[in-house]
Protein backbone atom coordinates (compact mmCIF):
# COMPACT_ATOMS: atom_id res chain seq x y z
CA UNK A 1 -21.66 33.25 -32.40
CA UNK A 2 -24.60 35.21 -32.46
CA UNK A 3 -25.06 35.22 -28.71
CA UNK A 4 -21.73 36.12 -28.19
CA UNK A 5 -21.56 38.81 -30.32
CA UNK A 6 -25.14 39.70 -28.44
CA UNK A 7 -23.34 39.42 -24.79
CA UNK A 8 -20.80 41.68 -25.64
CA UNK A 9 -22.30 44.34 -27.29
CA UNK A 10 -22.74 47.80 -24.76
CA UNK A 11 -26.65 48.66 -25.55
CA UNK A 12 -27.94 44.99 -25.05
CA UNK A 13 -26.31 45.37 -21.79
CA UNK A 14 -28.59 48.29 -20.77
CA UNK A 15 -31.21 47.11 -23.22
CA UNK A 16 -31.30 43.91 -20.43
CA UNK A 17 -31.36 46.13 -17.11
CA UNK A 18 -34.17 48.08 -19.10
CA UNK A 19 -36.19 44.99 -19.64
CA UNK A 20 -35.70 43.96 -15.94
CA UNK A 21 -37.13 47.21 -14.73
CA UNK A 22 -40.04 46.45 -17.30
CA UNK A 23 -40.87 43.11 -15.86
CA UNK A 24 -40.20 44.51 -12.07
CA UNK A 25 -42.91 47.77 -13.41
CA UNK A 26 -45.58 44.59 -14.78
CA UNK A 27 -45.37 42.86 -11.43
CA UNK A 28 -45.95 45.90 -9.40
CA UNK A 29 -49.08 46.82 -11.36
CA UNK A 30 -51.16 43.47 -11.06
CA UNK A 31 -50.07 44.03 -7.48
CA UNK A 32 -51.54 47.47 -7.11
CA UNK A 33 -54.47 46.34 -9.05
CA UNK A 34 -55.08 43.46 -6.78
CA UNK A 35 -54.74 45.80 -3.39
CA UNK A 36 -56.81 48.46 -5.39
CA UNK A 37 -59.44 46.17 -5.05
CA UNK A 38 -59.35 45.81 -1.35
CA UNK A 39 -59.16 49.61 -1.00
CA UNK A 40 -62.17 50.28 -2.94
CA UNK A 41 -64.18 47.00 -1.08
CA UNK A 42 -63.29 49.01 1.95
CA UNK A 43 -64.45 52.37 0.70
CA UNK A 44 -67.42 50.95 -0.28
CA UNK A 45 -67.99 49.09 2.92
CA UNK A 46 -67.63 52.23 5.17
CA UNK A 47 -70.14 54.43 3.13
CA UNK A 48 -72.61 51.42 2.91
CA UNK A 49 -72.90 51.88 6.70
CA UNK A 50 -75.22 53.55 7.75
CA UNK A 51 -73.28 54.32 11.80
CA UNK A 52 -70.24 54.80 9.92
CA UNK A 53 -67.49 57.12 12.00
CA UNK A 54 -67.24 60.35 10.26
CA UNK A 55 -63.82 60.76 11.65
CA UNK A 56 -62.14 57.86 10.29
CA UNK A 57 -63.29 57.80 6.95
CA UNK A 58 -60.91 55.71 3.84
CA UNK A 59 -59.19 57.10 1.59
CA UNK A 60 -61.07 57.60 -1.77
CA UNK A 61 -59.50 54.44 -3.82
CA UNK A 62 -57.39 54.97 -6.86
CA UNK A 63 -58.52 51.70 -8.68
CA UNK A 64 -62.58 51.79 -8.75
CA UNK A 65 -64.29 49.83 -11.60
CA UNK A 66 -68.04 50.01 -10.72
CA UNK A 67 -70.70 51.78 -12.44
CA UNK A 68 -70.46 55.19 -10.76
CA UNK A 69 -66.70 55.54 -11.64
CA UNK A 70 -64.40 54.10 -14.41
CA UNK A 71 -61.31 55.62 -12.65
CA UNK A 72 -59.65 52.12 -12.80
CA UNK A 73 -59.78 52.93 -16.26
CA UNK A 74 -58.03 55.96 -16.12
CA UNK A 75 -54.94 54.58 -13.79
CA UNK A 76 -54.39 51.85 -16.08
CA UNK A 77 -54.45 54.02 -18.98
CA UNK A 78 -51.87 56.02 -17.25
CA UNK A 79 -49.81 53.12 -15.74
CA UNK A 80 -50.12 50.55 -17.74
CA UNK A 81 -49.89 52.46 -21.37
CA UNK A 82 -45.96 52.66 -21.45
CA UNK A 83 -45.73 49.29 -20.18
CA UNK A 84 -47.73 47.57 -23.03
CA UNK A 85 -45.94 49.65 -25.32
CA UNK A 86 -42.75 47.86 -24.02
CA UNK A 87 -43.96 44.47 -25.02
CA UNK A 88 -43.24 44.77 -28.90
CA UNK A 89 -40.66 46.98 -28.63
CA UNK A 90 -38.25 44.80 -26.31
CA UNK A 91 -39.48 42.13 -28.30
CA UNK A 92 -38.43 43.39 -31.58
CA UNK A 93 -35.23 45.47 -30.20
CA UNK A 94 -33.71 42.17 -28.53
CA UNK A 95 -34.46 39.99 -31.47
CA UNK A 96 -32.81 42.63 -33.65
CA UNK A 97 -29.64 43.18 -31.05
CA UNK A 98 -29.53 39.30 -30.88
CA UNK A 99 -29.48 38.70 -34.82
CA UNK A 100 -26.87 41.76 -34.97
CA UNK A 101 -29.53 43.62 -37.49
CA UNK A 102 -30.22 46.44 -34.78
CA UNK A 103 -29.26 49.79 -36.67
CA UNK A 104 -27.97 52.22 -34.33
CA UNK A 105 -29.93 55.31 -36.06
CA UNK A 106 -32.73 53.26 -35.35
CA UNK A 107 -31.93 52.43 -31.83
CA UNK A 108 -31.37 56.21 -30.97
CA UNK A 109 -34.74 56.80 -32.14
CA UNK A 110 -36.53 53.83 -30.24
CA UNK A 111 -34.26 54.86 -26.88
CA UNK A 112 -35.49 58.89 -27.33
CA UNK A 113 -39.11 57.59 -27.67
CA UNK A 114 -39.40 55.25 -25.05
CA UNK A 115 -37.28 58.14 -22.90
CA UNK A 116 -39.84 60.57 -23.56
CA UNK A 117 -42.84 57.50 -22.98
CA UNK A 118 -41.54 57.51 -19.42
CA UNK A 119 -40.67 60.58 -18.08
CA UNK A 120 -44.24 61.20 -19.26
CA UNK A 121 -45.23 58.56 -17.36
CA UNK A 122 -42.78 59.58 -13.63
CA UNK A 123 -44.05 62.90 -13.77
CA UNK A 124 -47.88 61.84 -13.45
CA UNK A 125 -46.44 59.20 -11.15
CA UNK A 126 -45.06 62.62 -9.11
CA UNK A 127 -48.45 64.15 -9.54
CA UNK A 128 -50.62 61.62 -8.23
CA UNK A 129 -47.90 60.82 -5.26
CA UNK A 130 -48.05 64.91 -4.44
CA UNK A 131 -52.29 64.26 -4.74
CA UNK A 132 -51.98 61.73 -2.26
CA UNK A 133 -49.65 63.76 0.29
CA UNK A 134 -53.01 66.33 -0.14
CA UNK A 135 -55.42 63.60 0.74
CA UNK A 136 -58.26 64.90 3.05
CA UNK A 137 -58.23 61.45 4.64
CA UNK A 138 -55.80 60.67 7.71
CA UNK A 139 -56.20 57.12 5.46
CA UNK A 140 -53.12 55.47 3.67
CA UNK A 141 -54.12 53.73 0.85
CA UNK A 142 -52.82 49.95 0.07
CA UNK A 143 -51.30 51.09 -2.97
CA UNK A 144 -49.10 54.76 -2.03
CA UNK A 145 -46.08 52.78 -1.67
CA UNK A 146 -46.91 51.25 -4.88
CA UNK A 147 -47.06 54.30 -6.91
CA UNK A 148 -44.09 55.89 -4.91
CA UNK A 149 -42.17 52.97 -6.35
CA UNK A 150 -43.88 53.00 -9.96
CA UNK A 151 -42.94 56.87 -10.06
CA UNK A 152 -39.21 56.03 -9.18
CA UNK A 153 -38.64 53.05 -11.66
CA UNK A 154 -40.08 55.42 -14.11
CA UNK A 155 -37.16 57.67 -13.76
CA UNK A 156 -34.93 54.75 -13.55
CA UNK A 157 -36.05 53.54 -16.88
CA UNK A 158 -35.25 56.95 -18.01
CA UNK A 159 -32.00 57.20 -16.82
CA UNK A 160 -31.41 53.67 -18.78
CA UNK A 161 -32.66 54.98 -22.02
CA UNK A 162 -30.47 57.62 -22.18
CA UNK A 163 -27.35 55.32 -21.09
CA UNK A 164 -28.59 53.42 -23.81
CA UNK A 165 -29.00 56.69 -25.75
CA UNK A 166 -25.74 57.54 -25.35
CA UNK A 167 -24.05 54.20 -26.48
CA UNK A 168 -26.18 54.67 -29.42
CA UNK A 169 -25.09 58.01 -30.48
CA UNK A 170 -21.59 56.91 -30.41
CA UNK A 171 -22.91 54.15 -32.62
CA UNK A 172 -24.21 56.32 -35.26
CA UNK A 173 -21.26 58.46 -35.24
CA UNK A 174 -19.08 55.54 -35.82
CA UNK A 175 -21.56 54.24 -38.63
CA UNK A 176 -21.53 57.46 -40.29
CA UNK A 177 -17.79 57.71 -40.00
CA UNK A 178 -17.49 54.27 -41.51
CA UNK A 179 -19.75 55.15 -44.15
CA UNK A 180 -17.62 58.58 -45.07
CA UNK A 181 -14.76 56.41 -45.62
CA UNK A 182 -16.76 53.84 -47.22
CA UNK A 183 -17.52 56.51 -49.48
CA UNK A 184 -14.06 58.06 -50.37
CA UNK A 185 -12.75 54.70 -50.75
CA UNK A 186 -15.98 53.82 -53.79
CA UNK A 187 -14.64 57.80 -55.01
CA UNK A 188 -11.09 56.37 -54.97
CA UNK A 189 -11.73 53.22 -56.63
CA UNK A 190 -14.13 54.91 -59.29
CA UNK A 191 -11.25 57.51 -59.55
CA UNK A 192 -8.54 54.88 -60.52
CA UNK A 193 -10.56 52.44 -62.92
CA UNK A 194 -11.22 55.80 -64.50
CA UNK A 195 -8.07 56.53 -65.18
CA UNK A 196 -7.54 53.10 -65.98
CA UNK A 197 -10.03 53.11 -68.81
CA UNK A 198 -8.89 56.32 -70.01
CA UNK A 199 -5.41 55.11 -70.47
CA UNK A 200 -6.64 51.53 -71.97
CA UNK A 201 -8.47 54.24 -74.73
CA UNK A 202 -5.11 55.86 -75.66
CA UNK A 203 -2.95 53.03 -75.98
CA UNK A 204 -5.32 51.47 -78.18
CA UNK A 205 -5.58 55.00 -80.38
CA UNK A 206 -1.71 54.80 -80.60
CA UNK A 207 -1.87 50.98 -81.72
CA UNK A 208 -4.27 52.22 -84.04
């Protein structure tokens, strides 16, 4: 029952696209990390040489994890950041949506957060493709198509959250609706055993 509940409900719909783009995102990372490598075993090859051609020099890598520079550090930070954030949170959001316990106040917060997390993270993905495009090297590094396509499934997360957003907001509205006329109805019913009470009191002061 639970699942089917689960199946039909609008937001785990999204909330599965969403965690498709997530997984798609993790694979393209320890792929970019693993031709990252070969870029910088490249770079480091050419400047190691001591007749190196000054004309076709490599492209300065973007994933570089020796002791002169930590800027594989960096790009992971910036990459990867959003993405580990995603592991508890799709964790706890499906488990919640699956168990029918997923508030919808709560999951218009999550879905503005995570929004935010990743346009944050497609407009440094725009930044370092427009640093690339301004590259002094006639080089193409291994991983440009890589962060071209990081960059747009950032944005296409984005555009999921607020789908996702949006089914939520209707969600609250409903809930709060529900509530208001929870509410009037606990008035009503106060209201009446009230006046129930009150006329219980009189007939018993006439008996008297």
């Amino acid at each position: 029952m639970a699942f089917e509940l689960y199946s039909h409900n609008r937001g785990s719909k999204i909330m599965l696209v969403i965690a498709f783009l997530v997984v798609l995102l993790w694979a393209l990372l320890l792929v970019e990390i693993g031709l990252g490598k070969k870029d910088e075993e490249k770079y480091l090859k050419y400047w190691n040489n001591p007749n190196r051609d000054t004309n076709n020099r490599p492209a300065y890598p973007d994933w570089r994890w020796g002791k002169e520079d930590y800027n594989g550090v960096e790009q992971l930070f910036s990459v990867g950041s959003v993405l580990i954030l995603e592991i508890p949170h799709l964790t706890i959001h499906h488990i919640l949506l699956y168990t029918q316990c997923m508030h919808p106040v709560g999951a218009l917060c999550t879905s503005l957060i995570m929004g935010c997390c990743w346009f944050v993270n497609g407009f440094f993905g725009v930044l370092q493709w427009l640093s690339n495009l301004e590259d002094w090297s006639n080089d193409i590094k291994s991983t440009d198509n890589l962060q071209t396509a990081n960059a747009g499934l950032s944005f296409a997360l984005v555009l999921a959250y607020w789908v996702y957003m949006g089914f939520s907001a209707s969600d609250v509205h409903k809930w709060r609706k529900e509530k208001k006329i929870l509410r009037q109805q606990a008035r009503a019913q106060a209201r009446e055993l009230e006046s129930v009470a009150v006329g219980i009191d009189e007939e018993r002061k006439n008996g008297n």
